[in-house]
C-alpha atoms as a PDB file:
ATOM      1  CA  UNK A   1     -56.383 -33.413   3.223  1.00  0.00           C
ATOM      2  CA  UNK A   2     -52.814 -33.543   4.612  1.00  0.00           C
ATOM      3  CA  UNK A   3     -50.329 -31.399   3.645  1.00  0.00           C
ATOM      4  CA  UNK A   4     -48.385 -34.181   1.667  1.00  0.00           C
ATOM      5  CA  UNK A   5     -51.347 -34.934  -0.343  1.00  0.00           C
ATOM      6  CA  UNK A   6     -51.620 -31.009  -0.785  1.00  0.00           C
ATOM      7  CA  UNK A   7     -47.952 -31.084  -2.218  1.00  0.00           C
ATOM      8  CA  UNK A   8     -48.919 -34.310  -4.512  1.00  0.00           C
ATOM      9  CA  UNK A   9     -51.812 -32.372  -6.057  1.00  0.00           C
ATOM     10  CA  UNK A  10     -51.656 -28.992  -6.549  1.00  0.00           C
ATOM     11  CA  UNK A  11     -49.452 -27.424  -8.680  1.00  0.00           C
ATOM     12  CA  UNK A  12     -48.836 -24.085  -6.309  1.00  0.00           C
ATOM     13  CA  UNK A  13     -47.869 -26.208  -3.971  1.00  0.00           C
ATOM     14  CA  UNK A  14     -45.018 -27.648  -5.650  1.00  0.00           C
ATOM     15  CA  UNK A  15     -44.043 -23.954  -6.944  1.00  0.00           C
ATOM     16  CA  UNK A  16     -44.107 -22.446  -3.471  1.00  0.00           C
ATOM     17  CA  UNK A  17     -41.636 -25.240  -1.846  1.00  0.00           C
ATOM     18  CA  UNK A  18     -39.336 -25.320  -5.039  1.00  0.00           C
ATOM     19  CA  UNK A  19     -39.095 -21.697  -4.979  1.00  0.00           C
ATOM     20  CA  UNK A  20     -38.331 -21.575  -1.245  1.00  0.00           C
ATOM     21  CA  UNK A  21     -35.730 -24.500  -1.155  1.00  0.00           C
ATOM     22  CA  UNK A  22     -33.960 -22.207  -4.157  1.00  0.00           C
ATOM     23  CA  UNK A  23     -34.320 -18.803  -1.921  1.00  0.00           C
ATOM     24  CA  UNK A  24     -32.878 -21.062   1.056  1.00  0.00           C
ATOM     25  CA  UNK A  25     -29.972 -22.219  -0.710  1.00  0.00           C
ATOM     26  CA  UNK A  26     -28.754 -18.444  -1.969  1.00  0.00           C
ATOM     27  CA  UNK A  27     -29.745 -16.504   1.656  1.00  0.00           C
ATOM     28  CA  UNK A  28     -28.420 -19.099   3.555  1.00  0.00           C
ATOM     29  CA  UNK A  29     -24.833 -19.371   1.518  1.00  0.00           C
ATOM     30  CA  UNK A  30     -24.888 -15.426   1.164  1.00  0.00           C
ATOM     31  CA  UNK A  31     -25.715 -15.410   5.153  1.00  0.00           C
ATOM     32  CA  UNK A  32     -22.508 -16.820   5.855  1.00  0.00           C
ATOM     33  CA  UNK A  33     -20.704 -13.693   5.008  1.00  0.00           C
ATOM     34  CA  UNK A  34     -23.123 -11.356   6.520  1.00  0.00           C
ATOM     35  CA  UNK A  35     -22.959 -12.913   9.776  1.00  0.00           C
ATOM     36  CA  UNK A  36     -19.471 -13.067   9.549  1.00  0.00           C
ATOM     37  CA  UNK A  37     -18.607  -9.354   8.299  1.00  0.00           C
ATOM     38  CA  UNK A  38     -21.165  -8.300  11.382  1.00  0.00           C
ATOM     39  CA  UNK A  39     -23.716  -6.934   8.689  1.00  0.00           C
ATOM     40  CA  UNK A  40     -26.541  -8.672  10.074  1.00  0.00           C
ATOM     41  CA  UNK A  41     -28.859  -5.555   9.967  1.00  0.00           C
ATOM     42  CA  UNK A  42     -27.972  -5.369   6.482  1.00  0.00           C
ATOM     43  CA  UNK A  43     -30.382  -7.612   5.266  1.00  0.00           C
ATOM     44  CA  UNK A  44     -33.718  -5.652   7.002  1.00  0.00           C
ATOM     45  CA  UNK A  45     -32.104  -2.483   6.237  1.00  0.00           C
ATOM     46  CA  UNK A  46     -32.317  -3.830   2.553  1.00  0.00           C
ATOM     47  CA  UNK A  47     -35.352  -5.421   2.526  1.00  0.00           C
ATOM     48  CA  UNK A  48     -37.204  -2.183   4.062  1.00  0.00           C
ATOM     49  CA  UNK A  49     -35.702   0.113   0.846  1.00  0.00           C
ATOM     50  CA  UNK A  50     -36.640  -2.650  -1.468  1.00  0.00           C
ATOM     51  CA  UNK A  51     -40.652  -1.479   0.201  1.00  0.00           C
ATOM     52  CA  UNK A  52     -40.385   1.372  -1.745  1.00  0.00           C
ATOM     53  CA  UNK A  53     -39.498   0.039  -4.798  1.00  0.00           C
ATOM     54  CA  UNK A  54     -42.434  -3.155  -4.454  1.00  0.00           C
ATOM     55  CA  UNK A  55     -44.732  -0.377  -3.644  1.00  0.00           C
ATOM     56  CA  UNK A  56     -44.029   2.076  -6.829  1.00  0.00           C
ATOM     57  CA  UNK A  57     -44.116  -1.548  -9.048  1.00  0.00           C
ATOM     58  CA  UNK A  58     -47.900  -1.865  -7.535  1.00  0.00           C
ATOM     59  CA  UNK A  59     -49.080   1.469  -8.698  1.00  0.00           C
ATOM     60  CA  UNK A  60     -47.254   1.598 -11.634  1.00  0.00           C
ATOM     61  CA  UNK A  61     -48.150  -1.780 -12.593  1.00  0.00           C
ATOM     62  CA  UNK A  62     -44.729  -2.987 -13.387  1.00  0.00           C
ATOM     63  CA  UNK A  63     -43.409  -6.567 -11.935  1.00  0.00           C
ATOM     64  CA  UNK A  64     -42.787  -5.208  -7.977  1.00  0.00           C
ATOM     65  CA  UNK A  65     -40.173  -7.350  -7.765  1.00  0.00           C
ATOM     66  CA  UNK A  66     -37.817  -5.406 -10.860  1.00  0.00           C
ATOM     67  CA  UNK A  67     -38.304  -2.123  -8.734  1.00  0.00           C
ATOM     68  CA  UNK A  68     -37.922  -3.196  -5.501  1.00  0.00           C
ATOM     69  CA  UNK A  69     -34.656  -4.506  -7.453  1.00  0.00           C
ATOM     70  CA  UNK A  70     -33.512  -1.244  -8.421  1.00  0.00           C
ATOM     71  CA  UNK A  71     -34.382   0.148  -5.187  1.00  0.00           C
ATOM     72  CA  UNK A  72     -32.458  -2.137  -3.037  1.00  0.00           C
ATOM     73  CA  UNK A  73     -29.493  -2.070  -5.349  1.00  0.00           C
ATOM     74  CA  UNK A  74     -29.577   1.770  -4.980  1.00  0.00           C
ATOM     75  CA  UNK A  75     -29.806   1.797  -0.935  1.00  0.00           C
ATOM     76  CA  UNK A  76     -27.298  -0.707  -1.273  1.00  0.00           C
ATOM     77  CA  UNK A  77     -24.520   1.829  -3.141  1.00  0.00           C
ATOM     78  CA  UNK A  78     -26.021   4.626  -1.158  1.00  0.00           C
ATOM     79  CA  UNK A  79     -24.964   2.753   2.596  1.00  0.00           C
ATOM     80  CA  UNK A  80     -21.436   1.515   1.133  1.00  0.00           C
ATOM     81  CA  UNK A  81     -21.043   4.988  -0.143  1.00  0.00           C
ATOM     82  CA  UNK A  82     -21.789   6.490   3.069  1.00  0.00           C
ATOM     83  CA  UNK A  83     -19.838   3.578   5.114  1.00  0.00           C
ATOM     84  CA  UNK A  84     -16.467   3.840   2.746  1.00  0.00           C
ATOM     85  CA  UNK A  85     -15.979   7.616   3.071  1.00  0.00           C
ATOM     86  CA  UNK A  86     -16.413   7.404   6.511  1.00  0.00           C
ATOM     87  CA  UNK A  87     -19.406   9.873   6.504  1.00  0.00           C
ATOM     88  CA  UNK A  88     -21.032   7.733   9.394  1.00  0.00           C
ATOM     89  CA  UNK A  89     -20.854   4.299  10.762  1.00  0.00           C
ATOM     90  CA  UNK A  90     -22.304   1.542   8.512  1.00  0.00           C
ATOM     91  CA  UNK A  91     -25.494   0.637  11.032  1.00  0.00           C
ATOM     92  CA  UNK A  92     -26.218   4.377  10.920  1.00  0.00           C
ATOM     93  CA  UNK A  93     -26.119   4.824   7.240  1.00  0.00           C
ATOM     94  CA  UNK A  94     -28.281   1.677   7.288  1.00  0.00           C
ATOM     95  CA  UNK A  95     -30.808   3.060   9.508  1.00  0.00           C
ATOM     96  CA  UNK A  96     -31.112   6.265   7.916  1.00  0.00           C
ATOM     97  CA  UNK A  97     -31.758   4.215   4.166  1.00  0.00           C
ATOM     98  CA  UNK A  98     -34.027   1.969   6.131  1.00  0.00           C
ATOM     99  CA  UNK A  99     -35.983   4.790   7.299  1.00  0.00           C
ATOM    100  CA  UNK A 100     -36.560   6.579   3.881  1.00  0.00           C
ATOM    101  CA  UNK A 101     -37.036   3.281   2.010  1.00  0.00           C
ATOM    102  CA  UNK A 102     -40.231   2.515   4.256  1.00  0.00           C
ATOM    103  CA  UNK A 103     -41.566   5.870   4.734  1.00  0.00           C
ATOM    104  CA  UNK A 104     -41.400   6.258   0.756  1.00  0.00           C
ATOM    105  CA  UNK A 105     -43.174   3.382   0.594  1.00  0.00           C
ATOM    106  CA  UNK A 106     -45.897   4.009   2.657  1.00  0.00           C
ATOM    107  CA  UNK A 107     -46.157   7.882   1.443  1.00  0.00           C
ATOM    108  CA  UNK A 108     -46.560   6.220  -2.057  1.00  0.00           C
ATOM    109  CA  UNK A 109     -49.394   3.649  -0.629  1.00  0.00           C
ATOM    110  CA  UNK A 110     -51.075   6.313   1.192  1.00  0.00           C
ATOM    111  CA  UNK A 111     -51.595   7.950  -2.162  1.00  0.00           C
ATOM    112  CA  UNK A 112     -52.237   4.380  -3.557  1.00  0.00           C
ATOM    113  CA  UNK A 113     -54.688   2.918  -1.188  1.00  0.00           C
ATOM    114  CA  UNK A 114     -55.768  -0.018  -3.622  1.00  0.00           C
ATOM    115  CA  UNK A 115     -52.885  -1.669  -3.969  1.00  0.00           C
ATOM    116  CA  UNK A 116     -52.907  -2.650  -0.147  1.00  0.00           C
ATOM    117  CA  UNK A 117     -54.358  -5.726  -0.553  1.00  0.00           C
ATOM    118  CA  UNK A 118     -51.272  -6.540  -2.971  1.00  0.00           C
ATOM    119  CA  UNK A 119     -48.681  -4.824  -0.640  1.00  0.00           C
ATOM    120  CA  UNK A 120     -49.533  -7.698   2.366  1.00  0.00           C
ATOM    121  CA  UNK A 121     -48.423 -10.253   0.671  1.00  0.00           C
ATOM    122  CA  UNK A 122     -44.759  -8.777  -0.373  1.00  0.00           C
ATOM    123  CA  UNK A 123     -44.653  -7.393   3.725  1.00  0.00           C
ATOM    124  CA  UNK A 124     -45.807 -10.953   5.066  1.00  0.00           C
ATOM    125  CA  UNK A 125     -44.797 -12.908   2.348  1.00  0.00           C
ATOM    126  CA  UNK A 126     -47.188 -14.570   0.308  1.00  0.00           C
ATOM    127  CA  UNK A 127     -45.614 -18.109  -0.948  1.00  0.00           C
ATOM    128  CA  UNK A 128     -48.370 -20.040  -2.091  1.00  0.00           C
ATOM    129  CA  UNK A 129     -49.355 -17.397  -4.148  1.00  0.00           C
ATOM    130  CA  UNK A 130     -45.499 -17.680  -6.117  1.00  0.00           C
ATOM    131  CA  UNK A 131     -46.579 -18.073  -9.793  1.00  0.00           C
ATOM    132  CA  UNK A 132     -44.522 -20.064 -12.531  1.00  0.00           C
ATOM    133  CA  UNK A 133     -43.258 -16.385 -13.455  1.00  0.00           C
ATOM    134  CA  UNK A 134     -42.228 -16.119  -9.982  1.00  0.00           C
ATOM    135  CA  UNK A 135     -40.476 -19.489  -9.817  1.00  0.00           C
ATOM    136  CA  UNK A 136     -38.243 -18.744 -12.811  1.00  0.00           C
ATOM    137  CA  UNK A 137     -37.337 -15.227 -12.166  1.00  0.00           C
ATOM    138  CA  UNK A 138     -35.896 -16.964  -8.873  1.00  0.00           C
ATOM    139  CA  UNK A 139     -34.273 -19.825 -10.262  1.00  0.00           C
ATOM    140  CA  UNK A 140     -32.273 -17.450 -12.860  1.00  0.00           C
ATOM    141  CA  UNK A 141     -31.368 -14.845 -10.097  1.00  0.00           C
ATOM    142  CA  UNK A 142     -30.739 -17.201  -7.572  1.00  0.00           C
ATOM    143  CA  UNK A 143     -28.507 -19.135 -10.330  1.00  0.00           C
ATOM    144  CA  UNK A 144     -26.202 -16.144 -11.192  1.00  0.00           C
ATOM    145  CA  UNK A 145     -25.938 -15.032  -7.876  1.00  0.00           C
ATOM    146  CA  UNK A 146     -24.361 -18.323  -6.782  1.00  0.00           C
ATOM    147  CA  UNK A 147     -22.426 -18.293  -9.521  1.00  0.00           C
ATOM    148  CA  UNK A 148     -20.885 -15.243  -8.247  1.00  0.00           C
ATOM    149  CA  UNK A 149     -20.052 -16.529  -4.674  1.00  0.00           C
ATOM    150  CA  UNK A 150     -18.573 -19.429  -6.129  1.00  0.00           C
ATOM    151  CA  UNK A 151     -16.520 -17.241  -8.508  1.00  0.00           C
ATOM    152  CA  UNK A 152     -15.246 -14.741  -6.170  1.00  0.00           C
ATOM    153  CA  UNK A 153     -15.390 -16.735  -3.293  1.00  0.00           C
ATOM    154  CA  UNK A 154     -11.646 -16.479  -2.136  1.00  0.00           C
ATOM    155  CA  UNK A 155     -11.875 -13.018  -2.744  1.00  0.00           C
ATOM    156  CA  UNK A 156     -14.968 -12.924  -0.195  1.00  0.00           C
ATOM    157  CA  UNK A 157     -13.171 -15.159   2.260  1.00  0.00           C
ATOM    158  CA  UNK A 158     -10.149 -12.986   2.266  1.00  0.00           C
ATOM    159  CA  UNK A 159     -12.062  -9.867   3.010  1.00  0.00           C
ATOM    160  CA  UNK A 160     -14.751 -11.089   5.541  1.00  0.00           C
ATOM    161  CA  UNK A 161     -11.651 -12.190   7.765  1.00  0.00           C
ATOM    162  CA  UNK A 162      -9.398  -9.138   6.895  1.00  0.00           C
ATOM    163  CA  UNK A 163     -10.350  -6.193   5.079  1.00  0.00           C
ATOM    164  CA  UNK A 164      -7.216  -4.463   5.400  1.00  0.00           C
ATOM    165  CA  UNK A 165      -4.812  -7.659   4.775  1.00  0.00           C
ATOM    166  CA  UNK A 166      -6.855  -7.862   1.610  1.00  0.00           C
ATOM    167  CA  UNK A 167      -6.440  -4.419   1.063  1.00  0.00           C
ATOM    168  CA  UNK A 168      -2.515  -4.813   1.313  1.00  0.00           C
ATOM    169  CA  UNK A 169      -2.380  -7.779  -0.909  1.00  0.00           C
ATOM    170  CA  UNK A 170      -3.202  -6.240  -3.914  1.00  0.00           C
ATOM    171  CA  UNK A 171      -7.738  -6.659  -3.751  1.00  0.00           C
ATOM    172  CA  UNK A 172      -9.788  -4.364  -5.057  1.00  0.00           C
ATOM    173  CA  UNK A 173     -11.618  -4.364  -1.556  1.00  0.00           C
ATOM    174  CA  UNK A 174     -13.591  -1.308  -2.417  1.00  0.00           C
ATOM    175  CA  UNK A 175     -14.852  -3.027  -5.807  1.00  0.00           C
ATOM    176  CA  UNK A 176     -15.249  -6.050  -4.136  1.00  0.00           C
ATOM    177  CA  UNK A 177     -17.640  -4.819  -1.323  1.00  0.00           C
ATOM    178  CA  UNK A 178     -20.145  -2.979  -4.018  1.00  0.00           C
ATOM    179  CA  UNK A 179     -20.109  -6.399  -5.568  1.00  0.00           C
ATOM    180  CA  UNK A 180     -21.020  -8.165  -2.815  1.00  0.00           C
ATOM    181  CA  UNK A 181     -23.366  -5.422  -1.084  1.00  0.00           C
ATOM    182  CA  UNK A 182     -25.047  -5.723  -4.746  1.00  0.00           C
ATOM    183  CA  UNK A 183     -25.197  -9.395  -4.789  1.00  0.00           C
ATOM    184  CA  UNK A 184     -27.157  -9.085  -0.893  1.00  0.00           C
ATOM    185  CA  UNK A 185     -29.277  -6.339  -2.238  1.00  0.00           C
ATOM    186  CA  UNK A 186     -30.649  -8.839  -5.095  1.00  0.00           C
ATOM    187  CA  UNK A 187     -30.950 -12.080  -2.937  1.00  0.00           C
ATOM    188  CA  UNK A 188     -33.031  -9.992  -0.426  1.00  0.00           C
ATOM    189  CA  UNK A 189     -35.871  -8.901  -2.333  1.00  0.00           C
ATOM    190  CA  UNK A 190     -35.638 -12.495  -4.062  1.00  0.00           C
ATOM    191  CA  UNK A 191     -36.198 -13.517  -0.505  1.00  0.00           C
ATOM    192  CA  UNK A 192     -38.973 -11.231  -0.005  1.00  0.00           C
ATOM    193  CA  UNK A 193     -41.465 -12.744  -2.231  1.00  0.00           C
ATOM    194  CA  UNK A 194     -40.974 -15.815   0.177  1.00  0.00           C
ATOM    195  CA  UNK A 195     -41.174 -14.639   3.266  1.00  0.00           C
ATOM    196  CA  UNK A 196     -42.117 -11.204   2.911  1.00  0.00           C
ATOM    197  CA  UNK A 197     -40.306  -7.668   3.860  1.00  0.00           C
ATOM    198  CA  UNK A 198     -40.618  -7.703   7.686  1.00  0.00           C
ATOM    199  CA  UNK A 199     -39.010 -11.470   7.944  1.00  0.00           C
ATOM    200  CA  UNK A 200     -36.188 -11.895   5.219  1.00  0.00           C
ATOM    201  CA  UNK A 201     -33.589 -12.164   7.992  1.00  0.00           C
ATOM    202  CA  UNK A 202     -35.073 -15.782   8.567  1.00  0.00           C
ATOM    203  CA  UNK A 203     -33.587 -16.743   5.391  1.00  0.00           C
ATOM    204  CA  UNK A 204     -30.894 -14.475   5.527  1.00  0.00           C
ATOM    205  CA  UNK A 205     -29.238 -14.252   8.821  1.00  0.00           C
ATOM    206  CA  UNK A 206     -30.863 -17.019  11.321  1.00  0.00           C
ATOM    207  CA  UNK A 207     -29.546 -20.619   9.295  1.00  0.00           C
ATOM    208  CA  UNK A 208     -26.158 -18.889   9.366  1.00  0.00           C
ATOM    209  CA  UNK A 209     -26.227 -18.366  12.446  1.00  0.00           C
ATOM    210  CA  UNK A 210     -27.169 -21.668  13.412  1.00  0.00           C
ATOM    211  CA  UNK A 211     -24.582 -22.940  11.471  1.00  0.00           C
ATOM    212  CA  UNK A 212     -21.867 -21.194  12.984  1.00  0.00           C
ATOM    213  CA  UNK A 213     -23.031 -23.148  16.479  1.00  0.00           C
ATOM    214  CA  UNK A 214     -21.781 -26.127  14.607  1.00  0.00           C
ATOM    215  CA  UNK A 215     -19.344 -25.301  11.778  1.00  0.00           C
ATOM    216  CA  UNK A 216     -15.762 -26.057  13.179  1.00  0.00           C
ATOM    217  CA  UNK A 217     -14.734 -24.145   9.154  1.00  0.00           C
ATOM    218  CA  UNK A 218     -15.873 -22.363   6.522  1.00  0.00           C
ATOM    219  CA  UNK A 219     -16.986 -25.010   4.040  1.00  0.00           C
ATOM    220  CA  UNK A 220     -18.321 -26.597   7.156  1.00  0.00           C
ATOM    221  CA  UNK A 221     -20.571 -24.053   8.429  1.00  0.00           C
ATOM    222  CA  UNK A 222     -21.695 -22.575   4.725  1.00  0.00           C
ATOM    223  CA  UNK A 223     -22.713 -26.531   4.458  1.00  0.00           C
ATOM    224  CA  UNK A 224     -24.535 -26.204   7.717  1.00  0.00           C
ATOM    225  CA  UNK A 225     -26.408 -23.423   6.763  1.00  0.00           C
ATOM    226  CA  UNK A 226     -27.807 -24.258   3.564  1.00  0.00           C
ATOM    227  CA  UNK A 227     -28.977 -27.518   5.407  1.00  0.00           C
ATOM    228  CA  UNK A 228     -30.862 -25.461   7.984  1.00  0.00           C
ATOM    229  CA  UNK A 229     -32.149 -23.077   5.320  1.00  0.00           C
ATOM    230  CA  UNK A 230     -33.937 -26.175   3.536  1.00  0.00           C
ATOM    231  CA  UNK A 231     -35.203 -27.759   6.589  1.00  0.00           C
ATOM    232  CA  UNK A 232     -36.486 -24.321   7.793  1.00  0.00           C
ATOM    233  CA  UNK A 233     -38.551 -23.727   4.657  1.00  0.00           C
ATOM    234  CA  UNK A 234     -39.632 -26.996   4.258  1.00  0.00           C
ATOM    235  CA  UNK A 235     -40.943 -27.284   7.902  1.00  0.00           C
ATOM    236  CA  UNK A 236     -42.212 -23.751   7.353  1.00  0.00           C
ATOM    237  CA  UNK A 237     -44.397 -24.738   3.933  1.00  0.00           C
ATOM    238  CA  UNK A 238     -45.611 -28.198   5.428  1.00  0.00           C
ATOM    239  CA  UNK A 239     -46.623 -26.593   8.151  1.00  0.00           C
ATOM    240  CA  UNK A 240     -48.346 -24.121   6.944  1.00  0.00           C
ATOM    241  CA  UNK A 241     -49.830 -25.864   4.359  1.00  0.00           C
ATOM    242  CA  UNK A 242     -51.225 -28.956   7.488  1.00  0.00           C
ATOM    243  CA  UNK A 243     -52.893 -25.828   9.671  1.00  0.00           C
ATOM    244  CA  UNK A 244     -53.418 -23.121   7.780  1.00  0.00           C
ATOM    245  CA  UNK A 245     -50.541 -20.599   9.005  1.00  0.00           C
ATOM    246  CA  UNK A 246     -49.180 -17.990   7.222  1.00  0.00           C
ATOM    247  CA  UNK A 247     -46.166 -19.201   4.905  1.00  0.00           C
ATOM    248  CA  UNK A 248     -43.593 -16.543   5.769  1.00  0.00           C
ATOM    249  CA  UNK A 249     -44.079 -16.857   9.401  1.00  0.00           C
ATOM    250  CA  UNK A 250     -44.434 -20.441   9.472  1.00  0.00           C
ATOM    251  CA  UNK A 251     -40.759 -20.061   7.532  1.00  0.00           C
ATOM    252  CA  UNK A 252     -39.771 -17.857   9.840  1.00  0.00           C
ATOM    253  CA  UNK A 253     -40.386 -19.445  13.180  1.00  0.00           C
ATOM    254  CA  UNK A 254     -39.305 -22.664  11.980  1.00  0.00           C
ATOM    255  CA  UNK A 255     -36.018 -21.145  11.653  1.00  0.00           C
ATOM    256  CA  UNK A 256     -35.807 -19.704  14.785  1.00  0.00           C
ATOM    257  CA  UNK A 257     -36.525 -22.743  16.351  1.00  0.00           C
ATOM    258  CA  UNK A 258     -34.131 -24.413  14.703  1.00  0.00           C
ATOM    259  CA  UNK A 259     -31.336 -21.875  16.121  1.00  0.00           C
ATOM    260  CA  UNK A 260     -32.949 -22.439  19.810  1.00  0.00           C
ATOM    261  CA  UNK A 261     -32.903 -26.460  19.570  1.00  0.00           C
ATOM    262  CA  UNK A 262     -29.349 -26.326  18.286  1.00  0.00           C
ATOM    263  CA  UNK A 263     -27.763 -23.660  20.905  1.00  0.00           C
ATOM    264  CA  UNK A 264     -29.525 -26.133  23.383  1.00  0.00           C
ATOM    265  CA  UNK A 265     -28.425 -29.086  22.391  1.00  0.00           C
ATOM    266  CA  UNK A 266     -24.677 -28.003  21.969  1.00  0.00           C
ATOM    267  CA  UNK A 267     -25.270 -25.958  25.833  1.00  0.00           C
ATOM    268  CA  UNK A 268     -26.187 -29.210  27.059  1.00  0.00           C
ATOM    269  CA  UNK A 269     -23.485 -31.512  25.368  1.00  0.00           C
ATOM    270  CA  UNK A 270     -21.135 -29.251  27.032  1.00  0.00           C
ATOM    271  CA  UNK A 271     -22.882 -29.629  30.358  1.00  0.00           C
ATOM    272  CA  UNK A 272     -22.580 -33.050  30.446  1.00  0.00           C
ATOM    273  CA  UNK A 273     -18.813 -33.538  28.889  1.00  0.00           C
END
């Protein structure tokens, strides 16, 4: 059976690309400002606190994805707090988060050995096993969270090209950035359940960086990358689906390869002009 006759008859099948294409579209858009503020490690560092949380839901038996919410949101505050007062630089704070997110997490599994089977598929991604559950807790995060990029999204642009001009003009630049480092927190562990804990920079941090090969502006390249988010995940699924590959990697290297055909193609369009 091919994988569009997969897509045509099962159910899951349908859930797992519709609930990608909506994770693509919110990473991807959100990615644009990571990139751009140089917080790319922001998104692992996330995603490996959110471990804890996802591993604490398993044993407790409480939806993962809720705690790995609260989690994430937490390390989230906890690196701004330590970035804003200067304590230490913002990739250390992130490292030192990212370090006792995952070692939580596995201190709690190692106590917890059952739920390993579980764990895999929120560290490897699991998408065709997304439930209907799954698919609307998405949709409604992934809604509001767009709605807040749109809303404060001259705010965002003001700060990701000047902090401090937007600091002068009258922003509330420190109220701003727990907003926003808030808003990454929640779209990562959304993203998680796609692609899993150890590849949510695919959907994150990779389209956006394609796009900036291409985007000659902002609404350009934001464009861009939501374009390559879709066509990443849906190459990812399909492919997946055709040859029996794991989802989040398919996801993930579909993405990457995306970023190396692109940087190619605009090398040699240079070469030749």
């Amino acid at each position: 059976m091919s994988a569009i006759e997969l897509f045509l008859d099962y159910p899951f099948m349908q859930r797992a690309l519709l609930a990608a294409l909506i994770v693509a579209a919110l990473s991807a858009a959100l990615g644009v400002y990571v990139v751009l503020r140089g917080l790319a490690l922001l998104g692992d560092g996330l995603a490996h606190i959110s471990f804890a949380g996802i591993a604490l839901g398993l044993v407790l038996g409480i939806y993962p994805l809720a705690l790995a919410l609260v989690a994430a949101i937490l390390g989230a505050l906890a690196i701004h707090a330590l970035r804003a007062r200067e304590i230490v630089r913002g990739d250390t704070a992130i490292g030192i988060l990212f370090t006792a997110g995952l070692a939580l997490g596995i201190l709690i599994v190692s106590r917890n050995r059952g739920v390993g089977a579980d764990l895999a598929g929120y560290l490897f991604g699991n998408l065709l096993a997304v439930s209907a559950r799954d698919v609307a807790v998405v949709a409604i995060a992934a809604a509001i969270l767009l709605a807040l990029l749109v809303l404060l999204h001259k705010e965002l642009f003001y700060i990701t090209f000047s902090e401090e001009a937007a600091r002068l003009s009258g922003l509330p630049v420190a109220a701003l950035n727990v907003v926003f480092t808030a808003a990454t927190a929640a779209s990562v562990v959304i993203a998680t359940r796609i692609v899993g804990v150890l590849l949510v920079s695919a959907l994150l941090i990779v389209p956006a960086a394609t796009a900036l090969q291409l985007g000659r502006s902002f609404r350009a390249t934001l464009a861009w990358s939501i374009g390559f988010g879709f066509l990443s995940v849906t190459l990812g699924v399909f492919a997946a689906a055709q040859w029996g590959l794991a989802t989040g990697a398919s996801v993930a290297l579909a993405s990457t390869l995306l970023f190396v055909v692109v940087l190619a193609g605009k090398r040699a369009l240079r070469s030749t002009g």
